[in-house]
Protein backbone atom coordinates (compact mmCIF):
# COMPACT_ATOMS: atom_id res chain seq x y z
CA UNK A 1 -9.94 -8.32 -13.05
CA UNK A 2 -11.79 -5.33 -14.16
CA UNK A 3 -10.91 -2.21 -12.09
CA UNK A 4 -15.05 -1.34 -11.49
CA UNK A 5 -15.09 -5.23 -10.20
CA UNK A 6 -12.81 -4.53 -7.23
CA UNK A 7 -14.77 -4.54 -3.58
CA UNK A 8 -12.26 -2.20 -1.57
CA UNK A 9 -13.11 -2.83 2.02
CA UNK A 10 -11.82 -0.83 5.48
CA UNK A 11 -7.81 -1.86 6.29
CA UNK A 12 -7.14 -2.64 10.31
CA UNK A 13 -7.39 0.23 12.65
CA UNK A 14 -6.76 2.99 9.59
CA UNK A 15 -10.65 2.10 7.88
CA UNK A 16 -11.66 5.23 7.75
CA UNK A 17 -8.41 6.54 5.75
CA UNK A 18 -7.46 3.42 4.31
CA UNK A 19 -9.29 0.97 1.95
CA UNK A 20 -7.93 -1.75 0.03
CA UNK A 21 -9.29 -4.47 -2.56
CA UNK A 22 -6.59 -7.45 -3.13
CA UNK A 23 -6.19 -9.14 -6.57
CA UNK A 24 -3.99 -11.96 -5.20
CA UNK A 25 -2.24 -13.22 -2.35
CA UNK A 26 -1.84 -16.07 0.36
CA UNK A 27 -5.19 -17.25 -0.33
CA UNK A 28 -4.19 -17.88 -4.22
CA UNK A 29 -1.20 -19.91 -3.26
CA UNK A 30 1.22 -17.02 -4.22
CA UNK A 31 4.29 -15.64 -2.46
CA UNK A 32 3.49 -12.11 -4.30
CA UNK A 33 0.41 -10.04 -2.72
CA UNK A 34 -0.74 -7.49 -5.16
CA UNK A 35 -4.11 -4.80 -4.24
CA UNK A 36 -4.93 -1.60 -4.96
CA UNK A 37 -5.46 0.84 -2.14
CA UNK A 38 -8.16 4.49 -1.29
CA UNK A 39 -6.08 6.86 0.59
CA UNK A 40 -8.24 9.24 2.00
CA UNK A 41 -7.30 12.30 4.52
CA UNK A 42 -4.57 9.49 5.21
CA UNK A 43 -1.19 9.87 8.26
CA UNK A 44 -0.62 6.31 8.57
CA UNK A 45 2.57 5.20 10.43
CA UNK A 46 4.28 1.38 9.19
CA UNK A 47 6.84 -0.74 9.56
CA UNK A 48 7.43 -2.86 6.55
CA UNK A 49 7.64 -6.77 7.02
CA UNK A 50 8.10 -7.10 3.39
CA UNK A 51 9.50 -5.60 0.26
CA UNK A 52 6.93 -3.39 -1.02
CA UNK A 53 6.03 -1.30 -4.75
CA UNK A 54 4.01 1.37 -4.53
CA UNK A 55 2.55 2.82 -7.87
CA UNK A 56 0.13 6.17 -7.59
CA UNK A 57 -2.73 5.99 -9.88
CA UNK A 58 -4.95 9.38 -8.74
CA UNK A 59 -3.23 11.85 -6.61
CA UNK A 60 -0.61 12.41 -4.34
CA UNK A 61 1.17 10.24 -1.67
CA UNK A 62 3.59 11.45 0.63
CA UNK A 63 6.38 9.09 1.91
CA UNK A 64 8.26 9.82 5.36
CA UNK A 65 11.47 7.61 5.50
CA UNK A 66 14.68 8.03 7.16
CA UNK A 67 14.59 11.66 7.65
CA UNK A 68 12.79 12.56 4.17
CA UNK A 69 9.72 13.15 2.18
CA UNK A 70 9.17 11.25 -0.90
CA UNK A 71 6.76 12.95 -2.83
CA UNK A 72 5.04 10.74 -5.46
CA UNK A 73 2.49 12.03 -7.99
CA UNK A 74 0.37 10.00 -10.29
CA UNK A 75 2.37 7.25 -12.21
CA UNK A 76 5.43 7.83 -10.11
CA UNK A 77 6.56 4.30 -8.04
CA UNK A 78 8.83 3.86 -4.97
CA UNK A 79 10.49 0.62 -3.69
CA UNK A 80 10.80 -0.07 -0.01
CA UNK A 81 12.37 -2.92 1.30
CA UNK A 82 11.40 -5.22 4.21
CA UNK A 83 11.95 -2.99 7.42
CA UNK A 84 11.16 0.19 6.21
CA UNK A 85 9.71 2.48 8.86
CA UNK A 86 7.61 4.86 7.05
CA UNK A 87 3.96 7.22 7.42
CA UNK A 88 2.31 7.20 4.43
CA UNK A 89 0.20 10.55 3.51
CA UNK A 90 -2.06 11.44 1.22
CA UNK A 91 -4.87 13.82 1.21
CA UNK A 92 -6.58 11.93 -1.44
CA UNK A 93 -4.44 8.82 -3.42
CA UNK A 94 -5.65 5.56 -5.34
CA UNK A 95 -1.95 3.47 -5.56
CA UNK A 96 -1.51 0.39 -6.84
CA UNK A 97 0.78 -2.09 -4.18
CA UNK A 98 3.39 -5.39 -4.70
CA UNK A 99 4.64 -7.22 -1.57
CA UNK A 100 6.65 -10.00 -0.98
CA UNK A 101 6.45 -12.26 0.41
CA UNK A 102 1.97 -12.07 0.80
CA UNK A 103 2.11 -14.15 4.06
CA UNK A 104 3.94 -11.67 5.87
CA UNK A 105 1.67 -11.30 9.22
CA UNK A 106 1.70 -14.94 9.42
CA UNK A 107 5.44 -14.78 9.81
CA UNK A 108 6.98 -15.33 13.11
């Protein structure tokens, strides 16, 4: 899919910081979920339910994890595995995103 093809639409309750456009996921019959993702003026607190890639495209993303700050700059990538409490930051980031399994928040 061509990058200027992607429709990046509001995520849950962080829209106004947080935009994402999926390539593929539950809906293609894949375990792997794979999006890009607009950080914008972003404090975003998670709790992974799935092992996670993050790759940073444009900007700067700040990880908070276990006590620490992972700073990522543009082509720098992180792993974080299923149960990671986090915040992600970022005045201004475009990141690229792999999680497994896709269907995650239809886990029980």
């Amino acid at each position: 899919m061509r990058f200027a093809d992607l429709e990046f639409a509001p995520r849950f309750e962080h829209g106004e910081t947080a935009q994402v456009a999926e390539l593929c996921g539950t809906g293609d019959a894949t375990q792997l979920g794979t999006g890009w993702a607009r950080l914008s003026k972003a404090r975003i607190p998670w709790t992974t339910r799935y092992d996670e890639v993050v790759t940073v495209y444009q900007g700067q993303l700040q990880l908070h994890t276990d006590g620490k700050i992972h700073h990522l700059g543009e082509l720098d990538s992180i792993w974080l595995p299923a149960g990671t409490e986090l915040v992600y930051e970022a005045e201004h980031a475009l990141i690229q995103y792999a999680i497994h399994p896709a269907n995650w928040a239809s886990d029980s």
